[in-house]
C-alpha atoms as a PDB file:
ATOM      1  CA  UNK A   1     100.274 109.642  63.891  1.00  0.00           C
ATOM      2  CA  UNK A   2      96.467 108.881  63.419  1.00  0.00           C
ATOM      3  CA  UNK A   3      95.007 111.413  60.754  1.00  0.00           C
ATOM      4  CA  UNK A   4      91.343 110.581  61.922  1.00  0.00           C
ATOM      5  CA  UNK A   5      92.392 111.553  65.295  1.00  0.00           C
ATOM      6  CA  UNK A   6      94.272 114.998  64.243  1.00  0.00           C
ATOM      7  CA  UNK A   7      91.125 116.017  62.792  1.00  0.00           C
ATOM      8  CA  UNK A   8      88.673 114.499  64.993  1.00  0.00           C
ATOM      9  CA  UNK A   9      85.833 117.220  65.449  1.00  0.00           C
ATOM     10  CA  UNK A  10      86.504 117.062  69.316  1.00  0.00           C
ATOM     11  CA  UNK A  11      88.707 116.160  71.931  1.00  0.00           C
ATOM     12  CA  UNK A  12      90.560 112.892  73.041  1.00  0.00           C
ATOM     13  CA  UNK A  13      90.194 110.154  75.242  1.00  0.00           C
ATOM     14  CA  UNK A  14      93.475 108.954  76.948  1.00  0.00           C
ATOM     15  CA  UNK A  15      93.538 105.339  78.618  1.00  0.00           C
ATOM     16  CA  UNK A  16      89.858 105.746  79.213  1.00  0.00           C
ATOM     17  CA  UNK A  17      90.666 108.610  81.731  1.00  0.00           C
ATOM     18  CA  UNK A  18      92.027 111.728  80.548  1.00  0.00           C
ATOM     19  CA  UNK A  19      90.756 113.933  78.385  1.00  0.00           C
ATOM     20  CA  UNK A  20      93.587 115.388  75.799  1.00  0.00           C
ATOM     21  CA  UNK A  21      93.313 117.029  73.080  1.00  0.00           C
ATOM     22  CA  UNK A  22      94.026 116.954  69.168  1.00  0.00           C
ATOM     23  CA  UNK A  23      96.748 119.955  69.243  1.00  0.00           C
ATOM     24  CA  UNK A  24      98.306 118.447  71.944  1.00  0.00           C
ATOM     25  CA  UNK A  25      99.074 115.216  70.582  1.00  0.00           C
ATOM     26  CA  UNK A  26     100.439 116.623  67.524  1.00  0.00           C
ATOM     27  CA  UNK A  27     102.868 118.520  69.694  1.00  0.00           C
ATOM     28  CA  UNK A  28     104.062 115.517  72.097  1.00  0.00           C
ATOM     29  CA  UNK A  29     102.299 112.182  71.687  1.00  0.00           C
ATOM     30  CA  UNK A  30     101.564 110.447  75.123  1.00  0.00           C
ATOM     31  CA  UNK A  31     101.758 107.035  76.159  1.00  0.00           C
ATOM     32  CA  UNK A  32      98.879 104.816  75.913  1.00  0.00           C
ATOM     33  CA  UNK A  33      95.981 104.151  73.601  1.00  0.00           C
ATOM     34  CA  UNK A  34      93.876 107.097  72.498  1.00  0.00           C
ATOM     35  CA  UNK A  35      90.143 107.267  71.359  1.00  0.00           C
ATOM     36  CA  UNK A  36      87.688 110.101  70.109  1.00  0.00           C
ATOM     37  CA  UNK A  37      86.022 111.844  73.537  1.00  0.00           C
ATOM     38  CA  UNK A  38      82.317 110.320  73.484  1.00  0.00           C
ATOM     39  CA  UNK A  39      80.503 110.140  75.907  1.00  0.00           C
ATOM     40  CA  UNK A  40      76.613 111.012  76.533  1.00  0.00           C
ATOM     41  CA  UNK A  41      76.929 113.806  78.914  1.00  0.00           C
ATOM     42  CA  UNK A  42      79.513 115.695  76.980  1.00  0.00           C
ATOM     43  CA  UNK A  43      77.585 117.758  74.500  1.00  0.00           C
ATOM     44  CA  UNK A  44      79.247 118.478  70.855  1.00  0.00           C
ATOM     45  CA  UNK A  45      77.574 120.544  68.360  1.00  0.00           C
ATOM     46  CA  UNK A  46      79.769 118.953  65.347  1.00  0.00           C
ATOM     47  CA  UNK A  47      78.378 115.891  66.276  1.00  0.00           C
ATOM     48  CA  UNK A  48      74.588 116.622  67.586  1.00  0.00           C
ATOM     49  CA  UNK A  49      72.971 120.199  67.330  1.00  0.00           C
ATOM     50  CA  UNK A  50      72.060 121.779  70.791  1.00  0.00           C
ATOM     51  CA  UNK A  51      70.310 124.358  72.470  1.00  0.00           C
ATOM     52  CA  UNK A  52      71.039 125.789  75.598  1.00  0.00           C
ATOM     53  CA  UNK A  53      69.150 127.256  78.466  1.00  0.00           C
ATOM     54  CA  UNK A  54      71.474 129.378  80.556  1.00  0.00           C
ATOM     55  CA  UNK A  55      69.268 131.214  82.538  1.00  0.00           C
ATOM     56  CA  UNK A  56      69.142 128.510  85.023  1.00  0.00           C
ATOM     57  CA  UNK A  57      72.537 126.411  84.650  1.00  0.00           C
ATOM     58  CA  UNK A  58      74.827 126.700  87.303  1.00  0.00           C
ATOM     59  CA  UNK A  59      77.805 125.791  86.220  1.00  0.00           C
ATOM     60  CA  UNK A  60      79.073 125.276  82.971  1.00  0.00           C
ATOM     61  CA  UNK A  61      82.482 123.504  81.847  1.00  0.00           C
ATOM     62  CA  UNK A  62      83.710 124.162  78.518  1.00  0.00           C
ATOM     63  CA  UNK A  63      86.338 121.255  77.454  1.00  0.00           C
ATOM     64  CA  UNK A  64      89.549 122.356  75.230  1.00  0.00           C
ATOM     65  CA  UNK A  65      88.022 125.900  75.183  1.00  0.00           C
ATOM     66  CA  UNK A  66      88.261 127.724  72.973  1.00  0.00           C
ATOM     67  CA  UNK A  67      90.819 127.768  70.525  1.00  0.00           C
ATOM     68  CA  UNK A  68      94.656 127.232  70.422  1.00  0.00           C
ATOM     69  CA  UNK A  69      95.346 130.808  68.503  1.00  0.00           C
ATOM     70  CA  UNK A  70      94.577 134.197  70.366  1.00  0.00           C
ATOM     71  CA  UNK A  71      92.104 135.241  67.567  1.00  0.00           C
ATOM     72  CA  UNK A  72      89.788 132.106  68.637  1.00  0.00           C
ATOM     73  CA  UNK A  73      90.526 132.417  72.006  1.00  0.00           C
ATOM     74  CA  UNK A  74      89.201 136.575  71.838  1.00  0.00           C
ATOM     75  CA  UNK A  75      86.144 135.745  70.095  1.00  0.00           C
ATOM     76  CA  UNK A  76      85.441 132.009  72.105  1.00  0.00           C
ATOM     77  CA  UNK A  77      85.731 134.100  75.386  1.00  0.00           C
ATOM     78  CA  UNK A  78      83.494 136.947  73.622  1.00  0.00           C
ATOM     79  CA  UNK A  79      80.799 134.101  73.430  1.00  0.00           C
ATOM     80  CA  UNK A  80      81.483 132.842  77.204  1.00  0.00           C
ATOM     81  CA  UNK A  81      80.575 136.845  78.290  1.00  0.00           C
ATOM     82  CA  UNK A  82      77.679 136.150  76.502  1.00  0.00           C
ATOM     83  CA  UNK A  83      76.871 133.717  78.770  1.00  0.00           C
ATOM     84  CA  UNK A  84      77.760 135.769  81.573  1.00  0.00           C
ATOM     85  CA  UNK A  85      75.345 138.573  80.773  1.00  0.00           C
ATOM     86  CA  UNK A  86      72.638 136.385  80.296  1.00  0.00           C
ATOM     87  CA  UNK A  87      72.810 134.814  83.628  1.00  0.00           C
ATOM     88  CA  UNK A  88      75.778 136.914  86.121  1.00  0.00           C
ATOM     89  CA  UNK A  89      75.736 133.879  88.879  1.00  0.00           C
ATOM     90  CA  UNK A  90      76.889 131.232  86.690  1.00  0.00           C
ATOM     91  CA  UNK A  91      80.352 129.720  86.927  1.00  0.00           C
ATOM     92  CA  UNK A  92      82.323 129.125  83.684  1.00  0.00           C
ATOM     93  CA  UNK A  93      85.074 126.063  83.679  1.00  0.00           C
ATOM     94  CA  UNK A  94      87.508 126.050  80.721  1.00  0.00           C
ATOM     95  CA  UNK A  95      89.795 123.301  79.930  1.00  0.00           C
ATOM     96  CA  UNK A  96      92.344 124.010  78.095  1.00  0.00           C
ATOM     97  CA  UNK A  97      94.444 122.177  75.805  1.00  0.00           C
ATOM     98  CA  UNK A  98      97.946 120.738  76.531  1.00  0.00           C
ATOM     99  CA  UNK A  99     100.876 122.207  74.917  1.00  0.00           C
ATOM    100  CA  UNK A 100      99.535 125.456  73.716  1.00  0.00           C
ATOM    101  CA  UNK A 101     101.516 128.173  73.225  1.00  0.00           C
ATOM    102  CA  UNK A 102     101.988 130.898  76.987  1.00  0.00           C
ATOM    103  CA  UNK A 103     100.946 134.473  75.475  1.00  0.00           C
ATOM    104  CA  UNK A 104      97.537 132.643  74.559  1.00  0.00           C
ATOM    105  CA  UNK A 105      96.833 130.814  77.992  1.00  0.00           C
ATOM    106  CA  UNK A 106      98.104 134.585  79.417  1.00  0.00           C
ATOM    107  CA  UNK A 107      94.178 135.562  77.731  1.00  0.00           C
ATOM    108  CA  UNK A 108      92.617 133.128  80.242  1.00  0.00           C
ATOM    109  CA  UNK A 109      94.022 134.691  82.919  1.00  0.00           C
ATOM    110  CA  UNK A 110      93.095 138.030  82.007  1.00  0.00           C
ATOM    111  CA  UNK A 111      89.620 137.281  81.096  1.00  0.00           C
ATOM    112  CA  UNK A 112      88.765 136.856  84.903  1.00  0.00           C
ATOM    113  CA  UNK A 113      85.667 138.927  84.883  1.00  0.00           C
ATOM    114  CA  UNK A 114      84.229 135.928  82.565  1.00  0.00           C
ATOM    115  CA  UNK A 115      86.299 133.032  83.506  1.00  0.00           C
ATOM    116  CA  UNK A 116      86.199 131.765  87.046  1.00  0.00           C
ATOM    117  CA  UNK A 117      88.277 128.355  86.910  1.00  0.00           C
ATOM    118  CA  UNK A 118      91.093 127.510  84.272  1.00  0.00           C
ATOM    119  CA  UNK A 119      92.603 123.920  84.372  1.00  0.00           C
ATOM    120  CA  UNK A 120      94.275 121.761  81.883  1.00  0.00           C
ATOM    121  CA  UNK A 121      94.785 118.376  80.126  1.00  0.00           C
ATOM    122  CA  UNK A 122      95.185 115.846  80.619  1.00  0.00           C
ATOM    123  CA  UNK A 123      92.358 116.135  82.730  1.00  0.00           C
ATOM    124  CA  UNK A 124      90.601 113.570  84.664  1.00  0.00           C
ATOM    125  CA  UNK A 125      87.603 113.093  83.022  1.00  0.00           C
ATOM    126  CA  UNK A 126      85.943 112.034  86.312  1.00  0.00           C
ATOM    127  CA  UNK A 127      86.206 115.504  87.763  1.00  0.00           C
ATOM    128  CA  UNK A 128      83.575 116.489  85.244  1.00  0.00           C
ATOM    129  CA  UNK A 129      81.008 115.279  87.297  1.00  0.00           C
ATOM    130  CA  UNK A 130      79.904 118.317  89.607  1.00  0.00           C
ATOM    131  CA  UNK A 131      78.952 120.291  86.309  1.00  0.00           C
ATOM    132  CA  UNK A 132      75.165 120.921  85.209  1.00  0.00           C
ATOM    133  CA  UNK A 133      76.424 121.605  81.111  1.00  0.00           C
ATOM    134  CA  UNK A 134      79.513 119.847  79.918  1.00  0.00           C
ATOM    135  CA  UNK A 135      80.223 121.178  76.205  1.00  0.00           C
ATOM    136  CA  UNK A 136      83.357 120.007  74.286  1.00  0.00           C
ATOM    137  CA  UNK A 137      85.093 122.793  71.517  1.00  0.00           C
ATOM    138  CA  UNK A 138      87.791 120.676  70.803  1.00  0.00           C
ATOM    139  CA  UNK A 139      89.617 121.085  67.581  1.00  0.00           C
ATOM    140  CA  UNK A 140      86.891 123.357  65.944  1.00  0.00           C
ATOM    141  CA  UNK A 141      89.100 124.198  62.613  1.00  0.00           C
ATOM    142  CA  UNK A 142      87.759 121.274  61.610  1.00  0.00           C
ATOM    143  CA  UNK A 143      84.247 121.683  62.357  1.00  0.00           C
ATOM    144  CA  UNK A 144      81.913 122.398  59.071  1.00  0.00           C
ATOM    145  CA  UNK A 145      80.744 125.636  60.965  1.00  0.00           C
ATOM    146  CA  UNK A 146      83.859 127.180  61.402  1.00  0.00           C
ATOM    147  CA  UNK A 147      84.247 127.492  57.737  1.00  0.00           C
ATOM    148  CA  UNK A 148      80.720 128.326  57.098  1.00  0.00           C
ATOM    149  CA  UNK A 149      79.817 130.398  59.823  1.00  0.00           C
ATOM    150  CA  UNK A 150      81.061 134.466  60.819  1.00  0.00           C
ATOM    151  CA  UNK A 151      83.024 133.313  63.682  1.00  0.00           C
ATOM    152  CA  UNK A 152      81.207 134.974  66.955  1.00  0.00           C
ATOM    153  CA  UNK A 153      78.161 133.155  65.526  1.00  0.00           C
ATOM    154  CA  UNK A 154      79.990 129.852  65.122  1.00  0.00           C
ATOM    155  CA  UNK A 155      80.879 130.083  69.094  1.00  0.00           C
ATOM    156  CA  UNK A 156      77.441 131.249  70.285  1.00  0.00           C
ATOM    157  CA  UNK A 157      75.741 128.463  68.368  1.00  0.00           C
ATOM    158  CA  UNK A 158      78.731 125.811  69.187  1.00  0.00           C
ATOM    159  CA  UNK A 159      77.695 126.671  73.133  1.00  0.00           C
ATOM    160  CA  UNK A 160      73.791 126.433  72.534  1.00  0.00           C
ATOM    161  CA  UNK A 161      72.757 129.487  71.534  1.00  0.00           C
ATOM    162  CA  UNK A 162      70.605 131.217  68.783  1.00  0.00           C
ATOM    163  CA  UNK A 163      73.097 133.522  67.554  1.00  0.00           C
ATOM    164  CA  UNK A 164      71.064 135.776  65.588  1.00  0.00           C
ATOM    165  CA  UNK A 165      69.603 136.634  69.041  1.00  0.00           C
ATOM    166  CA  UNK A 166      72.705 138.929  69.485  1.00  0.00           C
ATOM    167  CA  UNK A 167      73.453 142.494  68.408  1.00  0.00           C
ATOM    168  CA  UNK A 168      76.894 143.218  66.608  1.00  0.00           C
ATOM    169  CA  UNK A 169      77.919 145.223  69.805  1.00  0.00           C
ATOM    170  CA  UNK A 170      77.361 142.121  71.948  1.00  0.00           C
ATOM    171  CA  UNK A 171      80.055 139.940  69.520  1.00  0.00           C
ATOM    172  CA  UNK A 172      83.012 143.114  69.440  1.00  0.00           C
ATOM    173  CA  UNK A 173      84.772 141.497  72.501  1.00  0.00           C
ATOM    174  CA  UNK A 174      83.597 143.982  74.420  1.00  0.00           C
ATOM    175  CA  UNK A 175      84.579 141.548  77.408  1.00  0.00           C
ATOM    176  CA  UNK A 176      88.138 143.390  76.655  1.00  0.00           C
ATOM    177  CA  UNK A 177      87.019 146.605  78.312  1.00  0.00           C
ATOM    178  CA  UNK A 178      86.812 145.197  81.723  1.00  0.00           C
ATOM    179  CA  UNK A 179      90.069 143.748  81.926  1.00  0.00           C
ATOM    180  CA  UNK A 180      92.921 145.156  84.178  1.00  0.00           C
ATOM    181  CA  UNK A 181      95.606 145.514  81.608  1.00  0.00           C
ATOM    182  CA  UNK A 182      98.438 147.745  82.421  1.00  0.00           C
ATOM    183  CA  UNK A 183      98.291 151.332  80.587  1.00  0.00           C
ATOM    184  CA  UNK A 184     101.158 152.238  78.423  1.00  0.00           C
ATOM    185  CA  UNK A 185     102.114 155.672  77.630  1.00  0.00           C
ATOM    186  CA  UNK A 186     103.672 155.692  74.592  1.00  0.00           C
ATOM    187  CA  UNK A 187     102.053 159.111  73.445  1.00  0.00           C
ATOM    188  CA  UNK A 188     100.115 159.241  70.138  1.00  0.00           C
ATOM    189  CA  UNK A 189     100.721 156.793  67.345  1.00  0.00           C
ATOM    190  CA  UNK A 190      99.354 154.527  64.839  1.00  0.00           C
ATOM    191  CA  UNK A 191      99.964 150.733  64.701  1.00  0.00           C
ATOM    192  CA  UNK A 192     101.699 148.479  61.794  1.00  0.00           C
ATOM    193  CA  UNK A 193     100.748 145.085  61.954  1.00  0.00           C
ATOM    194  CA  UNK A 194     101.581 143.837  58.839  1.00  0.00           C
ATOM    195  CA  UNK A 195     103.045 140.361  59.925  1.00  0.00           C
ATOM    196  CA  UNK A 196      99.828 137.160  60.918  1.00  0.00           C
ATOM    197  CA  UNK A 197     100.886 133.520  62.483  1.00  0.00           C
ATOM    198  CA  UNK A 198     101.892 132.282  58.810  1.00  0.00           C
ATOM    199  CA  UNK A 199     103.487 133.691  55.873  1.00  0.00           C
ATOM    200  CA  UNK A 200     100.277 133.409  53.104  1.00  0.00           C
ATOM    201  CA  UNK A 201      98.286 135.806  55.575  1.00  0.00           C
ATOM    202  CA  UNK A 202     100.914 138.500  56.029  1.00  0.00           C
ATOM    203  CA  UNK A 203     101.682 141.456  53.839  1.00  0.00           C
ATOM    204  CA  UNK A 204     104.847 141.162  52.199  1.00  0.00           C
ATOM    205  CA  UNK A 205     108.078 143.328  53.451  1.00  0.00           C
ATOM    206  CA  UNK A 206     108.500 145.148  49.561  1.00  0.00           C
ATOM    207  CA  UNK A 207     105.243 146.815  50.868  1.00  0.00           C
ATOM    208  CA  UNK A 208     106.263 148.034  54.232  1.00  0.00           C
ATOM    209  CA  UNK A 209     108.280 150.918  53.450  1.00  0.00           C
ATOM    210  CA  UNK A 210     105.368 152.343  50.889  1.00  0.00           C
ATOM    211  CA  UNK A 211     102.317 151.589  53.345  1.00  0.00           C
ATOM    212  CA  UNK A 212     104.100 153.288  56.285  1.00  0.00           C
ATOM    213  CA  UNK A 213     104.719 156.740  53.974  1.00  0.00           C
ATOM    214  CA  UNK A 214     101.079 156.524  53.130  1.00  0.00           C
ATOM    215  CA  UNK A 215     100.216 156.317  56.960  1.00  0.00           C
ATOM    216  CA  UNK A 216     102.829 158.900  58.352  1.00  0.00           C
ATOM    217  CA  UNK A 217     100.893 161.487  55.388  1.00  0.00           C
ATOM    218  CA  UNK A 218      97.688 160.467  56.579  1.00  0.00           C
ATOM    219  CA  UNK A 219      97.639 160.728  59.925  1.00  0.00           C
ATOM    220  CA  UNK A 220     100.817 162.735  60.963  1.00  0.00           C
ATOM    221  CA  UNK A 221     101.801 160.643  63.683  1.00  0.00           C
ATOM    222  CA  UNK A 222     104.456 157.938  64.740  1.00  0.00           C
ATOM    223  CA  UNK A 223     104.127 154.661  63.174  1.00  0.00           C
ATOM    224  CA  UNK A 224     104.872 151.880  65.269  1.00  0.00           C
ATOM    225  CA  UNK A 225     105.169 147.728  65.056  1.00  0.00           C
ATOM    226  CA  UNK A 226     106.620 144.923  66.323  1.00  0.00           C
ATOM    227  CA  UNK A 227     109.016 144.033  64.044  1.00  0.00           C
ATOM    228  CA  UNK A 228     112.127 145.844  62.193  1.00  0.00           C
ATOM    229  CA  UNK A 229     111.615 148.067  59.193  1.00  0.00           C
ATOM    230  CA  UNK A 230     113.567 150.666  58.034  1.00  0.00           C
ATOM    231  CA  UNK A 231     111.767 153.943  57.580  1.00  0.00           C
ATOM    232  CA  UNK A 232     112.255 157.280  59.363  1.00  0.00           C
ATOM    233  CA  UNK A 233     109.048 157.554  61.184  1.00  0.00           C
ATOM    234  CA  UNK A 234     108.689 153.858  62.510  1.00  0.00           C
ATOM    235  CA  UNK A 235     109.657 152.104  65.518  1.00  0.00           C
ATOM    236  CA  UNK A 236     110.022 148.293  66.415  1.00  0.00           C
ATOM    237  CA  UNK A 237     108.878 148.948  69.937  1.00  0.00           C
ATOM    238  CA  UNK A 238     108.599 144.899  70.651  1.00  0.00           C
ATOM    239  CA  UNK A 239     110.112 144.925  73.329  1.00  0.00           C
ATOM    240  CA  UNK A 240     107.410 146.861  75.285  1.00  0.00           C
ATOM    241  CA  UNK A 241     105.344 144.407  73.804  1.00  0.00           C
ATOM    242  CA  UNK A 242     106.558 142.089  76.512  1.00  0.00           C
ATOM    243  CA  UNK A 243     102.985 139.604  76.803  1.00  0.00           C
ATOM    244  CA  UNK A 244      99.712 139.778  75.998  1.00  0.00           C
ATOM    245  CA  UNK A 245      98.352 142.021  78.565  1.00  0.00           C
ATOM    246  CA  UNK A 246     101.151 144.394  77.280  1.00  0.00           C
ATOM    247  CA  UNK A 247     100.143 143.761  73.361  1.00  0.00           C
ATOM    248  CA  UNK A 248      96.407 144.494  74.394  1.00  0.00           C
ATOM    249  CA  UNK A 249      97.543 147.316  75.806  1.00  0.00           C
ATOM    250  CA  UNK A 250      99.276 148.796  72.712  1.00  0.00           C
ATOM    251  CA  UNK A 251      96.665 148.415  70.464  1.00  0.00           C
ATOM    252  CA  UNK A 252      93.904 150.328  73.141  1.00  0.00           C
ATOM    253  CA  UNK A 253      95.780 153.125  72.940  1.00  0.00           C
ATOM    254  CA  UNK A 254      96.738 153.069  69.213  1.00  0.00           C
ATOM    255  CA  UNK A 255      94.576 156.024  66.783  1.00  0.00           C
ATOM    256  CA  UNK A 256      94.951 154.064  64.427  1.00  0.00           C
ATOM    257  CA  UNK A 257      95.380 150.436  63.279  1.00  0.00           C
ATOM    258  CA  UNK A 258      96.606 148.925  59.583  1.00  0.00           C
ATOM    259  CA  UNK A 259      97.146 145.019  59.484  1.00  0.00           C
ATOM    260  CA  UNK A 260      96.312 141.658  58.637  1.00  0.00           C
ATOM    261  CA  UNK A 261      96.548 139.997  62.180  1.00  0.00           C
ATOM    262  CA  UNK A 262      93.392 138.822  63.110  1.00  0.00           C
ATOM    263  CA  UNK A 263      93.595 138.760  67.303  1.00  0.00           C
ATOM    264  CA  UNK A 264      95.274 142.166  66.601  1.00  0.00           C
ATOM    265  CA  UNK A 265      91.688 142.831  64.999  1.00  0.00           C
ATOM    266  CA  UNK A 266      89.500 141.785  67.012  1.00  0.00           C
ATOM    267  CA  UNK A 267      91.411 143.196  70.059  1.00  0.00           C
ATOM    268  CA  UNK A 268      91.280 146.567  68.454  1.00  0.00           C
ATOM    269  CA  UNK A 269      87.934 146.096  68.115  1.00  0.00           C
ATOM    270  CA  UNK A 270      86.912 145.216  71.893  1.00  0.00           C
ATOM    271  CA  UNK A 271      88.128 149.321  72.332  1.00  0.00           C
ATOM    272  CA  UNK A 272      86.835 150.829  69.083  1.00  0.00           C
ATOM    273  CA  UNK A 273      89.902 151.596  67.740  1.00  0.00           C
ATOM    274  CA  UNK A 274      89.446 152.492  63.850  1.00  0.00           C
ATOM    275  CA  UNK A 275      91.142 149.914  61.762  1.00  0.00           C
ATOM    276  CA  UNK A 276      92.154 148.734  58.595  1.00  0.00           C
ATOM    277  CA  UNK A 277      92.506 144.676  58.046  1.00  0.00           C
ATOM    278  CA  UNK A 278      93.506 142.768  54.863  1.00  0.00           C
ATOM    279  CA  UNK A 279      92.600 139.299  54.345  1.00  0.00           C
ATOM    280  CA  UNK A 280      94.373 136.879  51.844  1.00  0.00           C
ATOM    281  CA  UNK A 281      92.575 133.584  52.905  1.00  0.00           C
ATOM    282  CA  UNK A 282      89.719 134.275  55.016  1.00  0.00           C
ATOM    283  CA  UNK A 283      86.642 136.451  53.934  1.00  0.00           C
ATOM    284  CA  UNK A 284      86.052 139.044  55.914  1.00  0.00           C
ATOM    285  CA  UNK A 285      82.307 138.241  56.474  1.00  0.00           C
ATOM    286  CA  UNK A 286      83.367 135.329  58.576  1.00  0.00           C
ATOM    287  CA  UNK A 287      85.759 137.604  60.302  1.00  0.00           C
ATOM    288  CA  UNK A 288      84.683 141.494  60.934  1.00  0.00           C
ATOM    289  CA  UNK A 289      81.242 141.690  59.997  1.00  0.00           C
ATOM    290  CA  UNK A 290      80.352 142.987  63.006  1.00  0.00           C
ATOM    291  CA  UNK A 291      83.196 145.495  63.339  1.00  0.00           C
ATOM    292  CA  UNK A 292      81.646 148.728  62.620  1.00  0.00           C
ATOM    293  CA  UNK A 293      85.286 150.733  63.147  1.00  0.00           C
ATOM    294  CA  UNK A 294      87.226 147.962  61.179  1.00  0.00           C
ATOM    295  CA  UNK A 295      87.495 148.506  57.048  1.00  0.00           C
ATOM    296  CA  UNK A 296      88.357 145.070  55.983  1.00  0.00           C
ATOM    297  CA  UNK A 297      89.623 144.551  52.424  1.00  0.00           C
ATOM    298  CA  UNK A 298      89.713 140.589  50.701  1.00  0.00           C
ATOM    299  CA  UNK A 299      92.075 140.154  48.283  1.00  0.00           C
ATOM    300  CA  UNK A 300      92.619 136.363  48.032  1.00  0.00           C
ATOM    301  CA  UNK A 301      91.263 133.912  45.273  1.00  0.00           C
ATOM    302  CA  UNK A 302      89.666 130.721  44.469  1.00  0.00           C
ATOM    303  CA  UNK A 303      93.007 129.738  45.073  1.00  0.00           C
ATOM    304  CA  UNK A 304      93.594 130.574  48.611  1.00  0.00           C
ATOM    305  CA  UNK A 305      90.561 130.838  50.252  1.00  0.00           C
ATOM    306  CA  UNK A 306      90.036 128.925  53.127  1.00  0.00           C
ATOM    307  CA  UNK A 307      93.033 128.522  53.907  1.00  0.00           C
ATOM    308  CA  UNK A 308      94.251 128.727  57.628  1.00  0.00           C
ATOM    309  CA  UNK A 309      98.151 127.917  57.179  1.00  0.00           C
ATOM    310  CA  UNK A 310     100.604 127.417  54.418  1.00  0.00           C
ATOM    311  CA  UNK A 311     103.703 128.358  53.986  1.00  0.00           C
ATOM    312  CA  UNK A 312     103.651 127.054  50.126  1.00  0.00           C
ATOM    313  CA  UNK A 313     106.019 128.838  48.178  1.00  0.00           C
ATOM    314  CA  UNK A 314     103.712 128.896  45.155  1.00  0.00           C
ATOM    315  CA  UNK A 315     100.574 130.443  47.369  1.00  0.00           C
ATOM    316  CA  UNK A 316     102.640 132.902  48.909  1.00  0.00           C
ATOM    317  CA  UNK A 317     103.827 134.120  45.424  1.00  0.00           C
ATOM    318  CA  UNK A 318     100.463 134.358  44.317  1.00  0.00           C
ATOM    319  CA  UNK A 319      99.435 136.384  46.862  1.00  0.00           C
ATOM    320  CA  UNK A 320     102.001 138.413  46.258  1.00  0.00           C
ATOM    321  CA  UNK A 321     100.841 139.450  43.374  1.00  0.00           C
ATOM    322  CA  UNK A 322      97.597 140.411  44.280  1.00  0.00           C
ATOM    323  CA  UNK A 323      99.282 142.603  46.482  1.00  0.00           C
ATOM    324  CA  UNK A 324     101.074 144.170  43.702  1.00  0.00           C
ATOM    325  CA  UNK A 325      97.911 144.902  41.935  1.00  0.00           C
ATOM    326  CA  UNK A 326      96.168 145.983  45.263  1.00  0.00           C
ATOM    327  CA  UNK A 327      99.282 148.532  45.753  1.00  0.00           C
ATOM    328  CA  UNK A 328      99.635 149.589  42.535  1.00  0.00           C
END
C-alpha cells in the first residue's frame, strides 16, 4: 500500500469522484486509482493556513471529521460547538471516514445539539457543492500541529479560528452536558480506568491491585472498571457499559476518576468530574491543560514521547519501569 498516501495530511480522492479517506484504505483497499483530495474549494490548514468568518457562513461541511479515536472525536466536536455558539443558525456537515470503528460513530449521533447532518465515504464529492465552507480534517495525526499544538487549539485553528480567542471553559467539552444520555444508577463510586487503545499508554496489571487499595482508603467508596481485577472492593461492571452513551454515562456520575484513557478524560471533564490521568507518551500540556478538575501526571521519556501506538515489547518494558519508580 502507498506510504505517501497513508500519511497524506488529508483525505483521498477515489476515481476522481469519491472522497475516501486514509484510515479507510488501510482497513479495506478499494478498487480503482486513488489520489491526494485537492481541490481549490476544499480548504486544508496542513496545506494553506486559514481564517474563518463564521458569523455569517451558512453552512459548513467538515470532510473526514474529526478523528477516527473517541478522544479526537470529543475534542473535534468540542471545536464544532464552538462554532455553534458563535453563530446558533449555522448548519454543521460531517463526513466521516469509512471503516471506523461503531462506539465512535455512536458520538456523532449523540452530539445532535452540534451536529445536524452525518454522512459517510465514499462520498460523492459532487454533493459538496451546496456548502458556503468546505474544510477537510482528514488524517490529522499526521499534521505538524497535532504534535505541536494542545489539542482543542489544534481543532479551533484547523477550522479557522484564533484559538487563543477561547477561554479554557469553552474547550472542556462542555458540548457533553447537553446530550440525552441515559442516567445510570449505580450508587456512589469511583472509576478505574487503567487500560488506553494500546498497551505503551496503559498502566500495567502488577499495579492494579495496589492503586485500587490506595483509592478504596481514600475515598471509601466502590471502585469500579471495565475490565477484571481481583480485589475485594472492585467490580468489572462492563457489561453496563454496553455503548458509548452508556460509557458517558458512567463516568458523569463517577466521584471520582483515576486513569490513563484519554476520551475517558476528556469525557470526565465535559461534567467536572475530579480526575486523575497518567500519560506515558503524550504531555499533558497538549492534552489537559485546560482541565481545571483533572491532575495529570507525565511520566514518559525522550524515549516515548510522541508516541501514539506501539505495542513494542522493549517500550512497554520501559515504561514499566517508570511505573515502578512512580509507585514506589
Amino acid at each position: 500500500m502507498n506510504k505517501q498516501l497513508l500519511e497524506f495530511t488529508g483525505s483521498l480522492l477515489l476515481d476522481s469522484k469519491y472522497i475516501v479517506s486514509p484510515y479507510g484504505i488501510s482497513k479495506k483497499l478499494p478498487k480503482g486509482e486513488i489520489t491526494p483530495l485537492n481541490y481549490e474549494v476544499i480548504h486544508n490548514n496542513s496545506i494553506s493556513n486559514i481564517t474563518i468568518d463564521y458569523t455569517t457562513v451558512q453552512n459548513l461541511t467538515i470532510v473526514n471529521g474529526m478523528g477516527v479515536t473517541l478522544g479526537d472525536s470529543i475534542i473535534g466536536i468540542s471545536a464544532l460547538h464552538n462554532i455553534k455558539k458563535i453563530n446558533p443558525g449555522i448548519k454543521i456537515r460531517v463526513i466521516r471516514p469509512e471503516n471506523c470503528p461503531a462506539y465512535v460513530n455512536e458520538l456523532y449521533h449523540i452530539a445532535k445539539n452540534v451536529i445536524d447532518e452525518i454522512y459517510y465515504m465514499p462520498y460523492d464529492i459532487s454533493h459538496l457543492k451546496d456548502s458556503d465552507v468546505i474544510i477537510d480534517m482528514g488524517n490529522q495525526v499526521y499534521w505538524e500541529d497535532f504534535n505541536r499544538l494542545e489539542m482543542h487549539d489544534f481543532f479551533l485553528k484547523s477550522l479557522g479560528l484564533n484559538y487563543n480567542y477561547f477561554s479554557p471553559e469553552e474547550k472542556s467539552n462542555r458540548w457533553l452536558q447537553d446530550c440525552n444520555v441515559e442516567e445510570l444508577d449505580l450508587g456512589e463510586y469511583v472509576l478505574y480506568c487503567p487500560n488506553a487503545s494500546t498497551k505503551i499508554r496503559s498502566i500495567p496489571a502488577k499495579f492494579h491491585h495496589k492503586t485500587i487499595t490506595q483509592l478504596t482508603q481514600a475515598y471509601g467508596k466502590k471502585i469500579f472498571g471495565f475490565i477484571d481485577i481481583n480485589h475485594e472492593n472492585y467490580t468489572n461492571i462492563a457489561a453496563t457499559s454496553k455503548n458509548t452513551a452508556a460509557f458517558i454515562s458512567i463516568i458523569k456520575n463517577s466521584k471520582y476518576m483515576y486513569t490513563c484513557d484519554s476520551s475517558a478524560l476528556h469525557i470526565a471533564a465535559g461534567f467536572n468530574v475530579p480526575s486523575t490521568c497518567i500519560f506515558t507518551t503524550v504531555k499533558p500540556e497538549l492534552r489537559s491543560i485546560y482541565y481545571k478538575d483533572c491532575h495529570s501526571i507525565y511520566i514518559g521519556n525522550n524515549l516515548t514521547e510522541g508516541i501514539h501506538n506501539s505495542e513494542d515489547e522493549f517500550l512497554i518494558k520501559l515504561i514499566e519501569k517508570e511505573f515502578e519508580v512512580y509507585y514506589a
